[in-house]
C-alpha atoms as a PDB file:
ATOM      1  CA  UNK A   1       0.000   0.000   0.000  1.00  0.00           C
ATOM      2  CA  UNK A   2       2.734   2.577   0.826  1.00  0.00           C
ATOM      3  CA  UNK A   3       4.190   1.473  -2.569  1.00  0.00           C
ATOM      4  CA  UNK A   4       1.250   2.941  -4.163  1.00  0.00           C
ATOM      5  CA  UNK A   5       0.556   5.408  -2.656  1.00  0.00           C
ATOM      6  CA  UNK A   6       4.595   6.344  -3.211  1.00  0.00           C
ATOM      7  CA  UNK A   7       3.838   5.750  -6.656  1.00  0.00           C
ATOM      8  CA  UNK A   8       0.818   8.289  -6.481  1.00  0.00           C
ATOM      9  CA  UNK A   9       3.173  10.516  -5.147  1.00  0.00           C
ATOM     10  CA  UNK A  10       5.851  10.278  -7.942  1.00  0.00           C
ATOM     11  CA  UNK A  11       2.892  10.696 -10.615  1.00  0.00           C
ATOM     12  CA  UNK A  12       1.724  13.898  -9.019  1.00  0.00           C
ATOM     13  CA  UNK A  13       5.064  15.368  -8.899  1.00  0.00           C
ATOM     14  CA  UNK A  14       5.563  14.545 -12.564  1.00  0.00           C
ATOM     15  CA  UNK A  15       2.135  16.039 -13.607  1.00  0.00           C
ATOM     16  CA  UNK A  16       3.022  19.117 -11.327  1.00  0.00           C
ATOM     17  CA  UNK A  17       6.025  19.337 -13.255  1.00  0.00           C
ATOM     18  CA  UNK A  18       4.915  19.112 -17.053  1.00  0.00           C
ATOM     19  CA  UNK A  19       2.126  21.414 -15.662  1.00  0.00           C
ATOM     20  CA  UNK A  20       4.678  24.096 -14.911  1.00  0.00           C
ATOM     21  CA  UNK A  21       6.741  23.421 -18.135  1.00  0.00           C
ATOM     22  CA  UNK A  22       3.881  23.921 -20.015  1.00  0.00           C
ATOM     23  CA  UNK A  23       3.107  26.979 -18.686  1.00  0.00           C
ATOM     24  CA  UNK A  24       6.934  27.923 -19.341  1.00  0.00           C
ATOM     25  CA  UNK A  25       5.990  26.943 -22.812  1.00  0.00           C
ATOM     26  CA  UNK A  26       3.026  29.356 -23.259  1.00  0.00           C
ATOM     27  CA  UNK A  27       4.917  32.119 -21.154  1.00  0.00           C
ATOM     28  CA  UNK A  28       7.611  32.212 -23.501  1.00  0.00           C
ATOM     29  CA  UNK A  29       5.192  31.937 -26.737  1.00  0.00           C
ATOM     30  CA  UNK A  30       3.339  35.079 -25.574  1.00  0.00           C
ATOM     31  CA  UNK A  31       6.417  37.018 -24.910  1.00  0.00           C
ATOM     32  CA  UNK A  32       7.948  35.605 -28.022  1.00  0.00           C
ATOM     33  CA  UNK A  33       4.656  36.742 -30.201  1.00  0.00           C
ATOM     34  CA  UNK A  34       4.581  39.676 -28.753  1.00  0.00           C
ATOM     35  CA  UNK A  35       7.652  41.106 -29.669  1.00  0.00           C
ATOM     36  CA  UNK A  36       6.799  39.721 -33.096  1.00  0.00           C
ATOM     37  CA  UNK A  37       3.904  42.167 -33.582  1.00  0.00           C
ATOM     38  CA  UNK A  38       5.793  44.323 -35.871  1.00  0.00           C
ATOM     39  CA  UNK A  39       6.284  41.671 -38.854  1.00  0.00           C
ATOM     40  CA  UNK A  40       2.922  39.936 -37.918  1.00  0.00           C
ATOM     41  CA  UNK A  41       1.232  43.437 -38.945  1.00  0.00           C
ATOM     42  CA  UNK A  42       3.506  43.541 -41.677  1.00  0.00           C
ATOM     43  CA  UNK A  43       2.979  40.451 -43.207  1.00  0.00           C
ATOM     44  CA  UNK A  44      -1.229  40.440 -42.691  1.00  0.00           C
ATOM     45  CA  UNK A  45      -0.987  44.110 -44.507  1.00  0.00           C
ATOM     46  CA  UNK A  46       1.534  42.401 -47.348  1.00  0.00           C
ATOM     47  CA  UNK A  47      -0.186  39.443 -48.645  1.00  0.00           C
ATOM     48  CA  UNK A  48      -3.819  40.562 -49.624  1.00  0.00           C
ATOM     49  CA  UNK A  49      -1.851  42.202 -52.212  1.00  0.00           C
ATOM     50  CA  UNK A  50      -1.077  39.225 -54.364  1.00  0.00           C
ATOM     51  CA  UNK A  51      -4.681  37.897 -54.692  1.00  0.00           C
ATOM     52  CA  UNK A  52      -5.491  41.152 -56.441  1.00  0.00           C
ATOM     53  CA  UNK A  53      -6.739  40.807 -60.411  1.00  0.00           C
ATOM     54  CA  UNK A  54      -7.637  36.965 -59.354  1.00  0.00           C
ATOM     55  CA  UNK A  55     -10.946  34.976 -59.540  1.00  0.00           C
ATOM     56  CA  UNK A  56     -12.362  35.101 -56.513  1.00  0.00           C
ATOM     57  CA  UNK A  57     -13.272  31.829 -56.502  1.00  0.00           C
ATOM     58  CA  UNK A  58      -8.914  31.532 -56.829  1.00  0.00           C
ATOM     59  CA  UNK A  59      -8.582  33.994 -53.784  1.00  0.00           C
ATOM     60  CA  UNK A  60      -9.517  31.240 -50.316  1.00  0.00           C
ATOM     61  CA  UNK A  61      -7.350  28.842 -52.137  1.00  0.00           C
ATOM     62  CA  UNK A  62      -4.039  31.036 -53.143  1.00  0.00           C
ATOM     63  CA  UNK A  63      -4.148  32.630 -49.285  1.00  0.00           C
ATOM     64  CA  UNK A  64      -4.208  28.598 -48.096  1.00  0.00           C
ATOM     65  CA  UNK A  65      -1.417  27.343 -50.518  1.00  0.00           C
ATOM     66  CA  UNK A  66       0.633  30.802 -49.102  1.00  0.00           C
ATOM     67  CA  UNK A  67      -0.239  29.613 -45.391  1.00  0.00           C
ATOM     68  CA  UNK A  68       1.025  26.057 -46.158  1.00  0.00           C
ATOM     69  CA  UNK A  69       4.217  26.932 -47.616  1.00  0.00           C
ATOM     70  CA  UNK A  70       4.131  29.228 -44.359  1.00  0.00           C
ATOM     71  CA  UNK A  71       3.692  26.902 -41.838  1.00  0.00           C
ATOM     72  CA  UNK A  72       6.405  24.533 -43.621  1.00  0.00           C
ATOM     73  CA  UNK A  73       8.842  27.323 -43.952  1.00  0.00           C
ATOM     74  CA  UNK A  74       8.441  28.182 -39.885  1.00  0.00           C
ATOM     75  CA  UNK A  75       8.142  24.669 -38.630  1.00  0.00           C
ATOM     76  CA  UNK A  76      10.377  22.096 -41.086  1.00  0.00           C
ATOM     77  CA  UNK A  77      13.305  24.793 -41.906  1.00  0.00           C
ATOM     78  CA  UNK A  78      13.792  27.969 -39.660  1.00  0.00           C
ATOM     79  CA  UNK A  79      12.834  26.142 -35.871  1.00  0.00           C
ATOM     80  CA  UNK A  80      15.504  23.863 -36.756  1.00  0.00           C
ATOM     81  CA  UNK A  81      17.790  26.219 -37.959  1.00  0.00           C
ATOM     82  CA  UNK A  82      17.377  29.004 -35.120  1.00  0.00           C
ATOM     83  CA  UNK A  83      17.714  26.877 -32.125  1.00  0.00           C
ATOM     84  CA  UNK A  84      21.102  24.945 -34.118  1.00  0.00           C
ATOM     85  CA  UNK A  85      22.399  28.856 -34.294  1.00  0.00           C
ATOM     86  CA  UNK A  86      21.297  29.371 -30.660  1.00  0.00           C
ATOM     87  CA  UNK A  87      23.403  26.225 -29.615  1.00  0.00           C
ATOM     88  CA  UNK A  88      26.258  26.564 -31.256  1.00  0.00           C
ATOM     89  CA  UNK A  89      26.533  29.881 -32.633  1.00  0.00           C
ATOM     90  CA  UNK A  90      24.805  31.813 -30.592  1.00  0.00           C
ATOM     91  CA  UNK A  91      26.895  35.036 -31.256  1.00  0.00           C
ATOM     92  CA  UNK A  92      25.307  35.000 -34.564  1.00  0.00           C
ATOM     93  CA  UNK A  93      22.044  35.953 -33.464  1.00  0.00           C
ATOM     94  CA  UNK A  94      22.167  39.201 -32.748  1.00  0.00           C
ATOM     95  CA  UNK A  95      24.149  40.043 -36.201  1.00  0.00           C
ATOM     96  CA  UNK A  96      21.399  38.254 -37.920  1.00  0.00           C
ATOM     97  CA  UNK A  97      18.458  39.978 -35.922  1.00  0.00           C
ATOM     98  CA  UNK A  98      19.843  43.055 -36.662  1.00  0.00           C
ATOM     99  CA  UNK A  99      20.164  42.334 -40.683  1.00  0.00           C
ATOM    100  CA  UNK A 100      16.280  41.397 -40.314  1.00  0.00           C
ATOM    101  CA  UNK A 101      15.929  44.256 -38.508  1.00  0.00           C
ATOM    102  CA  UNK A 102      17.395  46.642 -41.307  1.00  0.00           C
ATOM    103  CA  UNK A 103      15.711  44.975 -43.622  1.00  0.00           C
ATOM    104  CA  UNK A 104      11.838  46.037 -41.843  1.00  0.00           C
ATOM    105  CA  UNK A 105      13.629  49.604 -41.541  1.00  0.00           C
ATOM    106  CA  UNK A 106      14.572  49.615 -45.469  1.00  0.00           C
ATOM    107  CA  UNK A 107      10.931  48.622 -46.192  1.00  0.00           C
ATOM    108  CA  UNK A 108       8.993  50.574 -43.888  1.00  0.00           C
ATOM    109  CA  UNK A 109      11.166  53.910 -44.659  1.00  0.00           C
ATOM    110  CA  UNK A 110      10.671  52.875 -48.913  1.00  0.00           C
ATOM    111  CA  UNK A 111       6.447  53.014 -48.042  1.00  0.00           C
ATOM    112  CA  UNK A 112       7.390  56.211 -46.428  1.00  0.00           C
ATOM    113  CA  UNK A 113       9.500  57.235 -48.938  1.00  0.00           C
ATOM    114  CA  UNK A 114       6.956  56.667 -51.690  1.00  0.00           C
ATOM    115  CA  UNK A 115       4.183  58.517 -50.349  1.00  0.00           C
ATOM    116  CA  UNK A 116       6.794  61.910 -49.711  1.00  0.00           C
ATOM    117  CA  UNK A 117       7.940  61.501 -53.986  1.00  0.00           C
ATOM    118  CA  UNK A 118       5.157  58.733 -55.818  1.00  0.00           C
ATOM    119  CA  UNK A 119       6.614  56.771 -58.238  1.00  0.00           C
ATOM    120  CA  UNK A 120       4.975  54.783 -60.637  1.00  0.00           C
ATOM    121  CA  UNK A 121       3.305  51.862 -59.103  1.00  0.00           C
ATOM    122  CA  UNK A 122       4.474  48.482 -60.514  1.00  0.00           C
ATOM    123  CA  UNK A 123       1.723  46.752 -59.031  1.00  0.00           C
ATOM    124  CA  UNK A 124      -0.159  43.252 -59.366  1.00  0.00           C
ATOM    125  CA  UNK A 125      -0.865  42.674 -63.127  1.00  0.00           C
ATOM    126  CA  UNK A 126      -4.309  42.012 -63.863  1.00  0.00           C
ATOM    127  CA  UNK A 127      -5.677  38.516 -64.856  1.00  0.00           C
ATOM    128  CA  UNK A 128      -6.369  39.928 -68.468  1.00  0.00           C
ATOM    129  CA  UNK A 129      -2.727  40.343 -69.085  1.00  0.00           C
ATOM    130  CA  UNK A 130      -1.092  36.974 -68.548  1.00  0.00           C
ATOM    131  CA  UNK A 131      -2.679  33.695 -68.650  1.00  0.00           C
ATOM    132  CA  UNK A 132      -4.594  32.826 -65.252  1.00  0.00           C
ATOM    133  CA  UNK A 133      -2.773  30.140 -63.800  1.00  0.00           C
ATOM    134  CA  UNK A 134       0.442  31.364 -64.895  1.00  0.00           C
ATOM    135  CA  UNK A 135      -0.418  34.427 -62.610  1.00  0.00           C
ATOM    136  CA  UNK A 136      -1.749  32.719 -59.782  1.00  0.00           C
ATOM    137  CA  UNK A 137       1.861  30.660 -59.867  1.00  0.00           C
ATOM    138  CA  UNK A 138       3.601  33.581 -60.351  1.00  0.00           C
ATOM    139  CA  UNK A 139       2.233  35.398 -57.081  1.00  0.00           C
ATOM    140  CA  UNK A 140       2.185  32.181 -55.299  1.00  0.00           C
ATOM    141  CA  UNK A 141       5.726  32.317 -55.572  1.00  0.00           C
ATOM    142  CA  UNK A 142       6.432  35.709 -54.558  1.00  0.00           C
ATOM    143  CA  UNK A 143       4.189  35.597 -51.559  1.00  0.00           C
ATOM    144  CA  UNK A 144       6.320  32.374 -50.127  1.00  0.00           C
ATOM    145  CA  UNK A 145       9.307  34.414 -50.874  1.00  0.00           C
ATOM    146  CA  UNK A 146       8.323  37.556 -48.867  1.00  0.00           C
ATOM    147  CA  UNK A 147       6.925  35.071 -46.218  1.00  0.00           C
ATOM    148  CA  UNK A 148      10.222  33.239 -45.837  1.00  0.00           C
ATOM    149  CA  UNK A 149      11.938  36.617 -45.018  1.00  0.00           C
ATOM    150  CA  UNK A 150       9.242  37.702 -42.535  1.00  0.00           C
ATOM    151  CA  UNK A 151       9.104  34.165 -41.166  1.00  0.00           C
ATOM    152  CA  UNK A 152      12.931  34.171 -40.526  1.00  0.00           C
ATOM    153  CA  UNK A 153      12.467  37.609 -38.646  1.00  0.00           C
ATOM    154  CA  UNK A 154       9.359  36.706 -36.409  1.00  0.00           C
ATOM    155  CA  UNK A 155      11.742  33.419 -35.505  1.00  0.00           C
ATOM    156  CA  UNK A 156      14.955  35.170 -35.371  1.00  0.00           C
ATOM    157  CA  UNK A 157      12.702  37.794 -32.901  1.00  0.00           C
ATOM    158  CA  UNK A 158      10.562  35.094 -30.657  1.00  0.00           C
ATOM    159  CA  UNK A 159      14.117  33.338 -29.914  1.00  0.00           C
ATOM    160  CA  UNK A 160      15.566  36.161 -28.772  1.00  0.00           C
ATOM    161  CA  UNK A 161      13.047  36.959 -26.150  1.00  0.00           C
ATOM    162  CA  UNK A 162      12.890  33.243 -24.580  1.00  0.00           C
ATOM    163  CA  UNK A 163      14.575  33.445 -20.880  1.00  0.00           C
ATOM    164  CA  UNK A 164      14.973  29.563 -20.576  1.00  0.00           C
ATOM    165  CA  UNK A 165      17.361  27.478 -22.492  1.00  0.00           C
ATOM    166  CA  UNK A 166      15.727  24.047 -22.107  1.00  0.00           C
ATOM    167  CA  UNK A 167      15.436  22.831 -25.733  1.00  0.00           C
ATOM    168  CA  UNK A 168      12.665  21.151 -25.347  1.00  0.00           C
ATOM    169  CA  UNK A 169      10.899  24.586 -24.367  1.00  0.00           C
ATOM    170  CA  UNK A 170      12.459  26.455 -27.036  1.00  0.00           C
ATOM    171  CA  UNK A 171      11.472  24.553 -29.349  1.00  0.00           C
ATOM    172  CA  UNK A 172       8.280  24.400 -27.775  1.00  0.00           C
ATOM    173  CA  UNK A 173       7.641  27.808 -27.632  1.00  0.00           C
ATOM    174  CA  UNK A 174       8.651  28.542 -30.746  1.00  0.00           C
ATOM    175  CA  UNK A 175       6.453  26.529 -32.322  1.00  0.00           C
ATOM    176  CA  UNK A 176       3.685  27.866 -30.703  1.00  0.00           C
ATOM    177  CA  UNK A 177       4.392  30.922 -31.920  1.00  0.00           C
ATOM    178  CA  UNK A 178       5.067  29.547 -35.698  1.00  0.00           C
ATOM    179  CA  UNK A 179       1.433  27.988 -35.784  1.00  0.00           C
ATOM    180  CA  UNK A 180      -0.570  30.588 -33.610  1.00  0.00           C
ATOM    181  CA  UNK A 181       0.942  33.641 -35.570  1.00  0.00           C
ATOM    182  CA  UNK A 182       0.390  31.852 -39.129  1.00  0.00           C
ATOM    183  CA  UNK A 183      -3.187  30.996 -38.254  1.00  0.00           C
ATOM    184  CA  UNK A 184      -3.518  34.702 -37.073  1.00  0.00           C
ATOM    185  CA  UNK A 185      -2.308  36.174 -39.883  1.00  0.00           C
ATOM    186  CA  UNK A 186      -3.434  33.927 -42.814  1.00  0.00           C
ATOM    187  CA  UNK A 187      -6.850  33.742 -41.082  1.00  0.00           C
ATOM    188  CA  UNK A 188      -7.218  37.375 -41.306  1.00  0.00           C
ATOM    189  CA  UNK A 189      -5.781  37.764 -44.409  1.00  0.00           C
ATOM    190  CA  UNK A 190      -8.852  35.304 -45.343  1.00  0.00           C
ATOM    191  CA  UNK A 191     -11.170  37.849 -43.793  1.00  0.00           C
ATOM    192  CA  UNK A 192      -9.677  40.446 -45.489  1.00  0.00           C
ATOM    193  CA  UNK A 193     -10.042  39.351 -48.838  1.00  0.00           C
ATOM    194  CA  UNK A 194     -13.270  37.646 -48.989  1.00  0.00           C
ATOM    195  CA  UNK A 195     -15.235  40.763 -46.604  1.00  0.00           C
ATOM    196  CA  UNK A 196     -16.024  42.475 -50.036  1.00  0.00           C
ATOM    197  CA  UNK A 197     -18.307  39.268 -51.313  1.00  0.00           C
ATOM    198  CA  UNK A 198     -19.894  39.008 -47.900  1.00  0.00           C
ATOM    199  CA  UNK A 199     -20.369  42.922 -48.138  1.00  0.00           C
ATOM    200  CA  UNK A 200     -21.877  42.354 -51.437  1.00  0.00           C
ATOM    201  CA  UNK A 201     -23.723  39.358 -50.921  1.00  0.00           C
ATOM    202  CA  UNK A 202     -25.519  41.075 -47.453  1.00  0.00           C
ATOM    203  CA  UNK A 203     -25.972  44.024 -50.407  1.00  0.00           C
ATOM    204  CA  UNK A 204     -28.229  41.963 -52.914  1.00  0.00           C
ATOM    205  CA  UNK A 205     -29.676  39.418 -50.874  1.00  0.00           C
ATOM    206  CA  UNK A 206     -30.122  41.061 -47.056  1.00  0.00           C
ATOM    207  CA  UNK A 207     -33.862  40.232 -45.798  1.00  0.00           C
ATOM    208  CA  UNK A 208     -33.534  43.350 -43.695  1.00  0.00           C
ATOM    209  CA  UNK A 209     -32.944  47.097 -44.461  1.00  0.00           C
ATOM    210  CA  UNK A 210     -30.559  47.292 -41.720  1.00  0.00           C
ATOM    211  CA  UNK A 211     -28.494  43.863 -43.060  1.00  0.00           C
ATOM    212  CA  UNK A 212     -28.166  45.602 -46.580  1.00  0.00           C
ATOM    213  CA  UNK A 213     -26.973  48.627 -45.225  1.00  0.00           C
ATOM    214  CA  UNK A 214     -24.450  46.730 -43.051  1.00  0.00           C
ATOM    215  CA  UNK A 215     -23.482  44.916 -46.132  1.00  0.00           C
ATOM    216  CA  UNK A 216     -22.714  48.174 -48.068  1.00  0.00           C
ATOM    217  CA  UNK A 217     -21.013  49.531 -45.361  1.00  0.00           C
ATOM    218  CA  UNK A 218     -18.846  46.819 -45.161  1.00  0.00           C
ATOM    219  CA  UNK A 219     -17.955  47.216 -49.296  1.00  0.00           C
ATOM    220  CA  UNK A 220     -17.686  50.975 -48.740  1.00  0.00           C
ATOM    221  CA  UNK A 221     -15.009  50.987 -45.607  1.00  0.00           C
ATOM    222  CA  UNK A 222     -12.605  48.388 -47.655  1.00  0.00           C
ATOM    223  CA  UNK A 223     -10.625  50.802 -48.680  1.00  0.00           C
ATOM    224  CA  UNK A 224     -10.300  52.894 -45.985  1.00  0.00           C
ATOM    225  CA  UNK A 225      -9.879  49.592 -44.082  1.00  0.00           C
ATOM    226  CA  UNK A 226      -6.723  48.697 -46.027  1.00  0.00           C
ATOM    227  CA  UNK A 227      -5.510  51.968 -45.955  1.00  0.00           C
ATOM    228  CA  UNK A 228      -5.209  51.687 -41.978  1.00  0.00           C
ATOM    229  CA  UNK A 229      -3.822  48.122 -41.757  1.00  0.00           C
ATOM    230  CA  UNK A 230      -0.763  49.331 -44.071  1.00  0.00           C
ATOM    231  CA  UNK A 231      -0.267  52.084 -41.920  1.00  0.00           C
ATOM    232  CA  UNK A 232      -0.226  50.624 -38.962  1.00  0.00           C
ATOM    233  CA  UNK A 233       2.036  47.773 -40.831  1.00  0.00           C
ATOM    234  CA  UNK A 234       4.567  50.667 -41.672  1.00  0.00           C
ATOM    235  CA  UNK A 235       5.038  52.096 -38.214  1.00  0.00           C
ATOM    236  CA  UNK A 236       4.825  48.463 -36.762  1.00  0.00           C
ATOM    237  CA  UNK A 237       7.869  47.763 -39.245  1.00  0.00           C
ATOM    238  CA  UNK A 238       9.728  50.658 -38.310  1.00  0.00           C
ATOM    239  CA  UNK A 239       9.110  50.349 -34.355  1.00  0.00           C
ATOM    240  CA  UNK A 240      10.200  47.161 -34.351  1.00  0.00           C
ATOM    241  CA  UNK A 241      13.267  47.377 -36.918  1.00  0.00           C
ATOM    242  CA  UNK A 242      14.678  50.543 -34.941  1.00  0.00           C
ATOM    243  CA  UNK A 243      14.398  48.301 -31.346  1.00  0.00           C
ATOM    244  CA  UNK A 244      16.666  45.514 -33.094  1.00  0.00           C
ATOM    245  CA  UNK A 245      18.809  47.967 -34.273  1.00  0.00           C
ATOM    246  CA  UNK A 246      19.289  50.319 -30.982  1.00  0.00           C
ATOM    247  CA  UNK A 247      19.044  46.999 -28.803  1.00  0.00           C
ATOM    248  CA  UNK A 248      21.775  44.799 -31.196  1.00  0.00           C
ATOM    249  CA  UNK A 249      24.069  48.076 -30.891  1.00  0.00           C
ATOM    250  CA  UNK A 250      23.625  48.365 -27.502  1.00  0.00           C
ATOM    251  CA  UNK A 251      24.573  44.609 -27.512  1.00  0.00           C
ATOM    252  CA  UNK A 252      27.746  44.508 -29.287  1.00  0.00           C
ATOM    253  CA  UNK A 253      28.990  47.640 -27.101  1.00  0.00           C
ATOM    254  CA  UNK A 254      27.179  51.177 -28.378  1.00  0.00           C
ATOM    255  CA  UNK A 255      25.129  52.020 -25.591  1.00  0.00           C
ATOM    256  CA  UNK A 256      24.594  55.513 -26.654  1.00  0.00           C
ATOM    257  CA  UNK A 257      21.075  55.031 -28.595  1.00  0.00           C
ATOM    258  CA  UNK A 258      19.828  52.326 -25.952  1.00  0.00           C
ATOM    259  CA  UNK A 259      20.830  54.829 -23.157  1.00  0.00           C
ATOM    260  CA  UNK A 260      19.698  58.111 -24.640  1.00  0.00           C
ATOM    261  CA  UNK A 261      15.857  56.704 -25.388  1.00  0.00           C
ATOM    262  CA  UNK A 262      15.969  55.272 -22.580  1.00  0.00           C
ATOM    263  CA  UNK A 263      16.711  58.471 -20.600  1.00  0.00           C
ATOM    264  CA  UNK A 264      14.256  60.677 -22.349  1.00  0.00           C
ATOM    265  CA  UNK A 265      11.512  57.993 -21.985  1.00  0.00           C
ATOM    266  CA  UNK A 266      11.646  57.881 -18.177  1.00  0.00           C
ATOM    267  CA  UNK A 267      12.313  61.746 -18.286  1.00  0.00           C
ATOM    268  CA  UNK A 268       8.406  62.023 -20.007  1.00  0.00           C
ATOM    269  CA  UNK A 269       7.107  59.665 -18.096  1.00  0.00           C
ATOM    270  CA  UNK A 270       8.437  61.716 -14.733  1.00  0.00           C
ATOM    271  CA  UNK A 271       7.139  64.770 -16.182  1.00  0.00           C
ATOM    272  CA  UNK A 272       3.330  63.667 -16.892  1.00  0.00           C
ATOM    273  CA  UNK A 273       3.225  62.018 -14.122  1.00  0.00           C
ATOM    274  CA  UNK A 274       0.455  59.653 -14.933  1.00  0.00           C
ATOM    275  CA  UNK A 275       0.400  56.303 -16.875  1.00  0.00           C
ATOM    276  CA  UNK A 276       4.151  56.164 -16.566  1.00  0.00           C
ATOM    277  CA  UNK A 277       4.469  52.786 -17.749  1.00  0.00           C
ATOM    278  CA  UNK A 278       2.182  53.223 -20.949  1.00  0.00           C
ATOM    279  CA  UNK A 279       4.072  57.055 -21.669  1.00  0.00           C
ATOM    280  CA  UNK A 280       7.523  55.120 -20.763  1.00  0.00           C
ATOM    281  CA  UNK A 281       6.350  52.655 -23.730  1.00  0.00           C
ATOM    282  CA  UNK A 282       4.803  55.144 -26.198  1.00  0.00           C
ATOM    283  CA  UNK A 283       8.316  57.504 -26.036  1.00  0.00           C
ATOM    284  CA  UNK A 284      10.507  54.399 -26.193  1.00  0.00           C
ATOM    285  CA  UNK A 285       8.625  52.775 -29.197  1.00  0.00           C
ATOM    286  CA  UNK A 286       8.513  56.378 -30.552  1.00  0.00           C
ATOM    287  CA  UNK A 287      11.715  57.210 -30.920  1.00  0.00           C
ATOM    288  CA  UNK A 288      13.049  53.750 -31.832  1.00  0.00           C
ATOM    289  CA  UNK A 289      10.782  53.903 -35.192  1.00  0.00           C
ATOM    290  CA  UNK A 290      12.531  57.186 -35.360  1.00  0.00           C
ATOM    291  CA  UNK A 291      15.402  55.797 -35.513  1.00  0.00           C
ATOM    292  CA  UNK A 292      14.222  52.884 -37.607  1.00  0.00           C
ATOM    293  CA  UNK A 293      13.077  55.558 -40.306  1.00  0.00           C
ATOM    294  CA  UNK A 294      16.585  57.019 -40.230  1.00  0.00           C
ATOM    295  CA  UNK A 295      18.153  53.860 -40.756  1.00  0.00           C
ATOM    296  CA  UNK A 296      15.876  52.952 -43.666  1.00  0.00           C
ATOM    297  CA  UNK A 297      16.225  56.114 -45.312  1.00  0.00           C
ATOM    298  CA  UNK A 298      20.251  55.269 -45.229  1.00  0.00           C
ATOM    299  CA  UNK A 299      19.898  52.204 -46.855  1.00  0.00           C
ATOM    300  CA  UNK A 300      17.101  53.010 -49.652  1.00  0.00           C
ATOM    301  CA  UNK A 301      20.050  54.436 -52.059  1.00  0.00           C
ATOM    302  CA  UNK A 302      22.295  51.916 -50.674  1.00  0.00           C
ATOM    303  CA  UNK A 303      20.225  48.868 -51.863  1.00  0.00           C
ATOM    304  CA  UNK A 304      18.889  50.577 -54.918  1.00  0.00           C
ATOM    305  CA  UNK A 305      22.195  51.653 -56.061  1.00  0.00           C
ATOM    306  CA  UNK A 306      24.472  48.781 -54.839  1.00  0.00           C
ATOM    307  CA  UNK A 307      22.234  46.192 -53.714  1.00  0.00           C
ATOM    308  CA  UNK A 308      19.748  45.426 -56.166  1.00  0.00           C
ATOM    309  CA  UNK A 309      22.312  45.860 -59.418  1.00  0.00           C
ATOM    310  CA  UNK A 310      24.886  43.579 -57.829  1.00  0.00           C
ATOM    311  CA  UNK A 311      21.796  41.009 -57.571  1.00  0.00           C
ATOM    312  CA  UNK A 312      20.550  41.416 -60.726  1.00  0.00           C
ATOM    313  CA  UNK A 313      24.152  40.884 -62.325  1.00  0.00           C
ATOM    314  CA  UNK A 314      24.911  37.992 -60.165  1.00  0.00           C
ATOM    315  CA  UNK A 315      21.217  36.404 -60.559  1.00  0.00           C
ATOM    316  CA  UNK A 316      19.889  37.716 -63.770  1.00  0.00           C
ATOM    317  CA  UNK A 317      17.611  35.092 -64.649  1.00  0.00           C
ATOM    318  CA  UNK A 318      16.001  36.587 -61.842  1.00  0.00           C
ATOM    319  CA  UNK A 319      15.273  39.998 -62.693  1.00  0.00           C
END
């Protein structure tokens, strides 16, 4: 009987346990996801874009085949490769968070740079110009592509900010995050693109006066709708991009930036007086997309100029 009731004891203990791993686990994925924000935005605001000129009976479809090659690129090749860098090249990662994070600078500061001088806009070809499923492939393949890049940020990012270095709980966590933030975003991506046929659809066939007006609200705010989510995208991008930046320099041994924002953020925060935490945040993430803007606007000649014709003449079956 005291055998048993030893035994009892030793299974209780062991639950107790993988109860309070777990919650490590989903500690660590909400921090992780959290400081992922930035490219999550980013990426929801991106990919509506390349189901633009399609059938929509093409559009559910396209924004699943993206979310696929999503999940595969997060889970099968980047989890792997993150927590090998993390064990045995672990100075690495902040090099490599930092070239991510120049890279959300570059393209935040280009949007911002295109709406100061507009350029002609070498959007999505429509379905009339090239043959259908050509098309589709064709976007299909330059959605995974921008989705790889973001991917390897949001993991670069989320294995940054885990505390414990069990591997199990790494890995844990950051698959967590890989499959909650690629439901998130691909899920409201589908939202996104399919609200205009439920906008029209409540339009034509509402019972109810107050349904079809709903429904034409819903077609009329699209737009505007869009408008906001890229917005918010940009700054996201360009918060997020300068706080790798000013955090990796502050890293590798330039604590000027890191101490400066710092300083004036707790300097506001003392002189309002209220909501110090939330005015502490607001001034910190403020000035680091300041600084993210800066650093983008740097590099937009740099890659145009240097960048992008060294690709091209090293890759041109690619351009």
């Amino acid at each position: 009987m005291s055998g048993l009731l030893a035994l009892f004891d030793d299974v209780a203990a062991i639950a107790k346990l993988a109860a309070s791993q777990l919650d490590d686990v989903a500690a660590q994925a909400s921090k992780a996801g959290t400081k992922a924000a930035g490219v999550v935005i980013d990426d929801a605001a991106v990919t509506p874009k390349y189901v633009t000129g399609l059938p929509a009976a093409r559009e559910l479809p396209i924004v699943w085949k993206i979310a696929r090659a999503s999940f595969f690129n997060k889970l099968v090749i980047l989890l792997p490769v993150a927590l090998l860098l993390d064990a045995f090249l672990p100075w690495l990662l902040t090099p490599l968070l930092m070239i991510g994070g120049a890279y959300l600078c570059f393209e935040g500061a280009e949007k911002v740079w295109h709406l100061i001088v507009p350029h002609k806009d070498h959007g999505p070809q429509e379905a009339t110009t090239l043959e259908a499923a050509h098309l589709e492939e064709q976007r299909v393949k330059g959605a995974i592509k921008t989705d790889f890049i973001l991917s390897a940020e949001i993991m670069t990012i989320s294995l940054s900010q885990i505390e414990i270095d069990t591997l199990w709980i790494q890995a844990a966590a950051l698959a967590a995050v890989a499959i909650g933030i690629t439901a998130l975003v691909y899920g409201a991506v589908a939202l996104l693109v399919k609200a205009d046929d439920l906008g029209i659809l409540l339009t034509a066939k509402g019972r109810f006066a107050l349904t079809r007006s709903l429904g034409r609200g819903i077609v009329k705010s699209m737009p505007a709708v869009m408008v906001v989510i890229a917005t918010i995208g940009t700054v996201a991008m360009l918060w997020v991009g300068g706080s790798i930046i000013v955090h990796g320099v502050h890293d590798l041994g330039w604590h000027l930036p890191y101490e400066q924002i710092k300083h004036i953020a707790m300097a506001a925060s003392e002189a309002i007086g209220s909501a110090q935490g939330f005015v502490t945040w607001a001034v910190t993430a403020g000035l680091d997309g300041v600084v993210g803007l800066a650093t983008g606007l740097v590099l937009i000649p740099i890659v145009n100029r240097a960048v992008v014709p060294v690709t091209g003449w090293l890759f041109p079956e690619k351009t």
